[in-house]
C-alpha atoms as a PDB file:
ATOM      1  CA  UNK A   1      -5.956  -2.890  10.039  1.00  0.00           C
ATOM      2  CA  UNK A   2      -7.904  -0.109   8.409  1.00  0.00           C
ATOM      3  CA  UNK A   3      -7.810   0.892   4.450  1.00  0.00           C
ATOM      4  CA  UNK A   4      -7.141   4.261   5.497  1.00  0.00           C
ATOM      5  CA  UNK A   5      -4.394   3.866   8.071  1.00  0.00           C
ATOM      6  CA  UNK A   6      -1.281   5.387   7.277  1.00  0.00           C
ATOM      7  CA  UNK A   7       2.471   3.784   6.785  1.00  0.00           C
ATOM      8  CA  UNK A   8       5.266   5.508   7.106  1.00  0.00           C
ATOM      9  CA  UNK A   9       3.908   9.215   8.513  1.00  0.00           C
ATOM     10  CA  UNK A  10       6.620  11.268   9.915  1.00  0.00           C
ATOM     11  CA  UNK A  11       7.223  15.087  10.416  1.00  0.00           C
ATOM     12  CA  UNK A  12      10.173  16.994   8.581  1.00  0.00           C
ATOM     13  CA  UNK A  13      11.767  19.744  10.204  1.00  0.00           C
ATOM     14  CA  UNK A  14      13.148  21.812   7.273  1.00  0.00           C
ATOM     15  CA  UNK A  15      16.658  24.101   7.513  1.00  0.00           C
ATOM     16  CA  UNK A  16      13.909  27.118   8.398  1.00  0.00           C
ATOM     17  CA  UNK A  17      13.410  25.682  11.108  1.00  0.00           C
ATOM     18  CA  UNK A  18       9.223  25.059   9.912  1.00  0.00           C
ATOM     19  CA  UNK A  19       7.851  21.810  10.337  1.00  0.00           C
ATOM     20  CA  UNK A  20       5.893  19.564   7.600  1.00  0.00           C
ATOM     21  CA  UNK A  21       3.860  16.675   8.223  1.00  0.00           C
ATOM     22  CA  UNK A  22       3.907  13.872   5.825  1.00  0.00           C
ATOM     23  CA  UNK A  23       1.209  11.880   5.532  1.00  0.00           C
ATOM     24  CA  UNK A  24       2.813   8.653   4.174  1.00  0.00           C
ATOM     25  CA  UNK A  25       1.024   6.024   2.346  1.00  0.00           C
ATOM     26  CA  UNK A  26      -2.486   4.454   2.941  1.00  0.00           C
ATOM     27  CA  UNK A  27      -2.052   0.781   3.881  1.00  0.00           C
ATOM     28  CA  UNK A  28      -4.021  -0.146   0.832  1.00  0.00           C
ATOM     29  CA  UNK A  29      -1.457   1.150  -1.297  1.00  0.00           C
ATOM     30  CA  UNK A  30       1.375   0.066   0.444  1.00  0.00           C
ATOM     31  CA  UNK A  31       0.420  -3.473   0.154  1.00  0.00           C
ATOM     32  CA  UNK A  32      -0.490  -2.797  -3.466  1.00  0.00           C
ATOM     33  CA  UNK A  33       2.656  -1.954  -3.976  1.00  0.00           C
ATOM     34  CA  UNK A  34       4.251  -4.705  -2.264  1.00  0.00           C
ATOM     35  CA  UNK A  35       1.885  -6.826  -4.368  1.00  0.00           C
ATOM     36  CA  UNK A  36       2.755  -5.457  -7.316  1.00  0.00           C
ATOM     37  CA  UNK A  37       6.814  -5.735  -7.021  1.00  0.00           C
ATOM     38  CA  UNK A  38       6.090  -9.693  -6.261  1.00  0.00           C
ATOM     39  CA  UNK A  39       3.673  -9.737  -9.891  1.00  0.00           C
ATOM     40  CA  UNK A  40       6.648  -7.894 -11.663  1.00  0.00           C
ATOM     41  CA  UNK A  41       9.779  -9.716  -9.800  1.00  0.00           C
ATOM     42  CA  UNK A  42       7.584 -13.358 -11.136  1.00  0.00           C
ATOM     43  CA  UNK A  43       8.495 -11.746 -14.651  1.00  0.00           C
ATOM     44  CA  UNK A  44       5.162 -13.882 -15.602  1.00  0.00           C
ATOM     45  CA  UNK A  45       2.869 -11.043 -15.476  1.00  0.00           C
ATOM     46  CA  UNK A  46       1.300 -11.255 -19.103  1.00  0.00           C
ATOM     47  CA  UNK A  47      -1.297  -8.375 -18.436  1.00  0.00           C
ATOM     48  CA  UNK A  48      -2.547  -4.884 -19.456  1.00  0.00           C
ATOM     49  CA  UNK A  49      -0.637  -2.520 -16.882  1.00  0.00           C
ATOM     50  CA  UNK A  50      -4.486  -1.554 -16.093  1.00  0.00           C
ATOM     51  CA  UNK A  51      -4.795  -5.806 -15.127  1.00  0.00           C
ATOM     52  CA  UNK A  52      -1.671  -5.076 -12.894  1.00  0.00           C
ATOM     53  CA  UNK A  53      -3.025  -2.550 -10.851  1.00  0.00           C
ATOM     54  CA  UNK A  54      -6.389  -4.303 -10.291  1.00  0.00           C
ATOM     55  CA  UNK A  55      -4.458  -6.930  -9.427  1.00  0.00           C
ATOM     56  CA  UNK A  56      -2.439  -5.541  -7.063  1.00  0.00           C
ATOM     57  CA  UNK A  57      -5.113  -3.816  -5.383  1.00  0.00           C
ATOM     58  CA  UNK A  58      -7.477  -6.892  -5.445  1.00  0.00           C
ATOM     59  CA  UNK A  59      -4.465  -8.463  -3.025  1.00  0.00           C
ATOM     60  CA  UNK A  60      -4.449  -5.392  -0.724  1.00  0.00           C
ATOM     61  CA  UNK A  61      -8.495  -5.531  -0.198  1.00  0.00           C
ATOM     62  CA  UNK A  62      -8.710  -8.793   0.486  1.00  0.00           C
ATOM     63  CA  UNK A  63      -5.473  -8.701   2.931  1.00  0.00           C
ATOM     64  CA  UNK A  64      -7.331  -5.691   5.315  1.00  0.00           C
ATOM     65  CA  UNK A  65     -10.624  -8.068   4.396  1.00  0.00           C
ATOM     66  CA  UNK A  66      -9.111 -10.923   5.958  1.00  0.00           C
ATOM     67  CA  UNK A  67      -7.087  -8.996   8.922  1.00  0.00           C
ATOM     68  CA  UNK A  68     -10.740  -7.542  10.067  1.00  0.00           C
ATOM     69  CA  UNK A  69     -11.810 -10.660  10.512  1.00  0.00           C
ATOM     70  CA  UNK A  70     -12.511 -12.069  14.160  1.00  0.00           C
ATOM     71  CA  UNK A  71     -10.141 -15.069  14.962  1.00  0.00           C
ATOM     72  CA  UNK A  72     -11.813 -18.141  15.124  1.00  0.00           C
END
């Protein structure tokens, strides 16, 4: 898994009958989000908001760390 991959792209077709792409979200930030919701849902988080998103995104770089490591 790559930093920069994306979750969640998709294409809209709008009534005009034009097309948009959406990009989605980068997998770091998905999983910083995910990360983030389990910090808030502990109601224990006693932090800065600043100390929740380094948190957060501390979890998601060490997650695509760890999946782009070779299996042992």
């Amino acid at each position: 898994m790559r930093a920069d991959s994306l979750v969640y792209p998709h294409d809209e077709l709008r009534p005009d009958g034009q097309s948009r792409q959406h990009f989605g979200l980068s997998v770091r930030d998905y999983i910083a989000i995910q990360a983030m919701q389990g910090f808030l849902s502990a109601d224990r988080f006693a932090g800065s908001r600043a100390d929740l998103a380094y948190n957060a995104y501390f979890i998601a770089d060490a997650m695509i760390a760890e999946s782009q490591r070779e299996a042992v």
